[in-house]
N, C-alpha and C. Protein backbone atom coordinates (compact mmCIF):
# COMPACT_ATOMS: atom_id res chain seq x y z
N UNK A 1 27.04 13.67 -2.62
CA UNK A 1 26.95 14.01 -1.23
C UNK A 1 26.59 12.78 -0.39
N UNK A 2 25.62 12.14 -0.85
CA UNK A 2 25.31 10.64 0.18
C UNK A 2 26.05 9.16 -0.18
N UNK A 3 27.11 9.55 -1.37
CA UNK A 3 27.75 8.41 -1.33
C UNK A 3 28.23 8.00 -1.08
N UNK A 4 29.08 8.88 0.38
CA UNK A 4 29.66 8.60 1.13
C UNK A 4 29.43 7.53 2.39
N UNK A 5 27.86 7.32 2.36
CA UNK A 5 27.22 6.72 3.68
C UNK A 5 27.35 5.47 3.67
N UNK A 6 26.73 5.07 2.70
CA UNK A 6 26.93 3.27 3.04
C UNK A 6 25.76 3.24 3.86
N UNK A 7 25.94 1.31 3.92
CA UNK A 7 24.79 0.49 4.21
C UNK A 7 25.13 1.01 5.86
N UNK A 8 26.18 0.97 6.12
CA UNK A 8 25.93 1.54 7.92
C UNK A 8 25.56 2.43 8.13
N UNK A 9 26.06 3.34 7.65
CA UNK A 9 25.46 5.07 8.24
C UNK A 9 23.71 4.99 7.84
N UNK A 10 23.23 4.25 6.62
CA UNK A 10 21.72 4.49 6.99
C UNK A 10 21.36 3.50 7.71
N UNK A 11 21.57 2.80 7.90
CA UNK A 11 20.73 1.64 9.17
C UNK A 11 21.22 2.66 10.49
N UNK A 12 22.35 3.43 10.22
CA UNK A 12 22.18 4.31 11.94
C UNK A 12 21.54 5.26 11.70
N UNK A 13 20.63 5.88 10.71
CA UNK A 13 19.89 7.01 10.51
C UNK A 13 18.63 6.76 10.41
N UNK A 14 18.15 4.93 9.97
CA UNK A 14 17.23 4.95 10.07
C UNK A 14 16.95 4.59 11.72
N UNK A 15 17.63 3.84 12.40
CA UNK A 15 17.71 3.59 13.68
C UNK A 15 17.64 5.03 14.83
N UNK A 16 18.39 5.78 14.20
CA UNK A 16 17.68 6.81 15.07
C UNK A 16 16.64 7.57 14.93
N UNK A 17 16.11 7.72 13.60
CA UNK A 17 15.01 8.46 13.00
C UNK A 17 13.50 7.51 13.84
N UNK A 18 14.05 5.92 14.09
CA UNK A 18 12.96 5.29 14.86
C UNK A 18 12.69 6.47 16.07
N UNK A 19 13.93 5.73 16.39
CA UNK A 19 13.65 6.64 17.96
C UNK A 19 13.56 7.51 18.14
N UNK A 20 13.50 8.58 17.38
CA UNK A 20 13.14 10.03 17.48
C UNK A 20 11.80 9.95 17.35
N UNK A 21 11.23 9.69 16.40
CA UNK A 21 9.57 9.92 15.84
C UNK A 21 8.91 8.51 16.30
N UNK A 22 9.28 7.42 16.48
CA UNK A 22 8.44 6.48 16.85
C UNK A 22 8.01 5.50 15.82
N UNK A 23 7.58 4.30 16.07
CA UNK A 23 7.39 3.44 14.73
C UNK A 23 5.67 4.00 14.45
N UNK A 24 4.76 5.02 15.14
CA UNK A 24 3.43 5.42 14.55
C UNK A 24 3.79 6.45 13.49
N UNK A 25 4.74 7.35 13.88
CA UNK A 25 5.18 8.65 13.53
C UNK A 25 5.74 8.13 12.22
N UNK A 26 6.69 6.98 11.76
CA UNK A 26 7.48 7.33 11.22
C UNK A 26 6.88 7.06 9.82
N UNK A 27 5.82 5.96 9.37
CA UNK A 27 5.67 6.02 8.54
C UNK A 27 4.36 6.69 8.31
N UNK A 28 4.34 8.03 8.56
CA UNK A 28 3.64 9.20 7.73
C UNK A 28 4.54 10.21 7.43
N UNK A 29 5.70 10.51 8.33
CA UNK A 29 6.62 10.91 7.66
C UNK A 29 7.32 10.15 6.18
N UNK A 30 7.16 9.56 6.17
CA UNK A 30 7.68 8.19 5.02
C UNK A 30 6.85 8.83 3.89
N UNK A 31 5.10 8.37 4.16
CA UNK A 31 4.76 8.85 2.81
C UNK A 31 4.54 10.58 2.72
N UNK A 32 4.91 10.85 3.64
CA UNK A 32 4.55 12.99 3.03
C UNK A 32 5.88 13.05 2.30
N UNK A 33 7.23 12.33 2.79
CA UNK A 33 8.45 12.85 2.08
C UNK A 33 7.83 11.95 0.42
N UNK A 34 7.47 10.98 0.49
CA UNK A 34 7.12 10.38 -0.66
C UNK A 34 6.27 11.32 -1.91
N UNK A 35 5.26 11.68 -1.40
CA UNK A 35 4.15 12.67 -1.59
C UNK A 35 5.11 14.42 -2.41
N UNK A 36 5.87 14.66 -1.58
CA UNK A 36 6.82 15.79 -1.88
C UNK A 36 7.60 15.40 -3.08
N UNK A 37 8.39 14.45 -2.75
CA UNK A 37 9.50 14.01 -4.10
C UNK A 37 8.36 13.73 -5.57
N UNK A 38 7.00 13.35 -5.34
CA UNK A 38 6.53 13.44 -6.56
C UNK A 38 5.82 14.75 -6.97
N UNK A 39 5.43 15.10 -6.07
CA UNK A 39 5.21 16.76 -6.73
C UNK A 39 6.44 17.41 -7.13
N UNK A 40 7.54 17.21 -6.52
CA UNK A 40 8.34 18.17 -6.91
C UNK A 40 8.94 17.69 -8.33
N UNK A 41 8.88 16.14 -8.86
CA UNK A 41 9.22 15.40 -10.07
C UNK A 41 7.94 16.10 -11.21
N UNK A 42 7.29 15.89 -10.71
CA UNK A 42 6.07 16.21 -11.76
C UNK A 42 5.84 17.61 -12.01
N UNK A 43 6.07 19.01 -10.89
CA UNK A 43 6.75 20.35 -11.21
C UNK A 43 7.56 20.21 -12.36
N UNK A 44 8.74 19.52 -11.88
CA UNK A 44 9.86 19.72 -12.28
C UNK A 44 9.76 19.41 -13.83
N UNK A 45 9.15 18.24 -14.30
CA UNK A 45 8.45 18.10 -15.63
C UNK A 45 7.61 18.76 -16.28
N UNK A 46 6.88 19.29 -15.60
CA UNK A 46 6.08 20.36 -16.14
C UNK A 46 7.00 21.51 -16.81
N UNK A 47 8.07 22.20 -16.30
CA UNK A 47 8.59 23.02 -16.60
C UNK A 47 9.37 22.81 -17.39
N UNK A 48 10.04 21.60 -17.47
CA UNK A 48 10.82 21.73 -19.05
C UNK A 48 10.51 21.44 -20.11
N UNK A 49 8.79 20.79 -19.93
CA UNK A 49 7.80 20.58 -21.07
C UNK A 49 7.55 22.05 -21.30
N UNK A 50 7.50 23.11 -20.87
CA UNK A 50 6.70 24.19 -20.99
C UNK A 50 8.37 24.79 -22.04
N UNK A 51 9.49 24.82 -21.24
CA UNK A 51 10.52 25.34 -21.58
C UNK A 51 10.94 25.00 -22.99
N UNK A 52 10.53 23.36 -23.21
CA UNK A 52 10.68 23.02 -24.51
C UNK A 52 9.47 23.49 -25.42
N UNK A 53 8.45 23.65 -24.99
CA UNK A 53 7.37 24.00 -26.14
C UNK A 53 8.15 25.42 -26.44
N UNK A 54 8.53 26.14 -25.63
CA UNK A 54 8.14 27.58 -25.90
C UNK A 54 9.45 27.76 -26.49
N UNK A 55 10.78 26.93 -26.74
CA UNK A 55 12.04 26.81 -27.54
C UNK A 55 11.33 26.52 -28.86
N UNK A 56 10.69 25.40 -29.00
CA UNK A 56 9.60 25.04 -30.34
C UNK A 56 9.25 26.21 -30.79
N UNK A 57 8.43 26.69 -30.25
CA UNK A 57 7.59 27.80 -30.77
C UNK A 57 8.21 29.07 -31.12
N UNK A 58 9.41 29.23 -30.82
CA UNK A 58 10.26 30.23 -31.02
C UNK A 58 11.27 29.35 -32.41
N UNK A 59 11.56 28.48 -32.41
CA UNK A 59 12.31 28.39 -34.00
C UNK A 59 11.31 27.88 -34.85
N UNK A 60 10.22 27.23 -34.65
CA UNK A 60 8.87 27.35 -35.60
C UNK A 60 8.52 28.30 -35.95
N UNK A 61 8.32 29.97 -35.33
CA UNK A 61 8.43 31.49 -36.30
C UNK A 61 9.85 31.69 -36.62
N UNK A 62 11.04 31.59 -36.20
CA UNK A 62 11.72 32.08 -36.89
C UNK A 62 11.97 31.34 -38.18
N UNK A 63 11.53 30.09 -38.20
CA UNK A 63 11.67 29.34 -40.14
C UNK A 63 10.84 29.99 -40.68
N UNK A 64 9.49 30.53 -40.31
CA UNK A 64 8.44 30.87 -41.54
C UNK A 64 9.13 32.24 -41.77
């Protein structure tokens, strides 16, 4: 979906994202999206650690 953009289309997205929110505004928006993408990485790990234990634990009884 964004590989379409290129080095221009984000220098015009970040260029307007200035001017919308402001250079105070923008970098706290910066780190909350930052903040989000790692919770949602570290969710996201959590659950296929859980998904894989509990695949484990299901052909670990069915061998005994």
């Amino acid at each position: 979906m964004f590989s379409n953009i290129g080095v221009p289309g984000l220098i015009l997205i970040l260029v307007l994202a200035l001017i919308i929110f402001g250079p105070k505004k923008l970098p706290e928006i910066g780190r909350a999206f930052g903040q989000t993408l790692r919770e949602f990485k570290s969710s996201t790990r959590e659950l296929t650690n859980d998904v894989f234990e509990e695949k484990d634990e299901k052909k670990n009884n069915s061998v005994k």
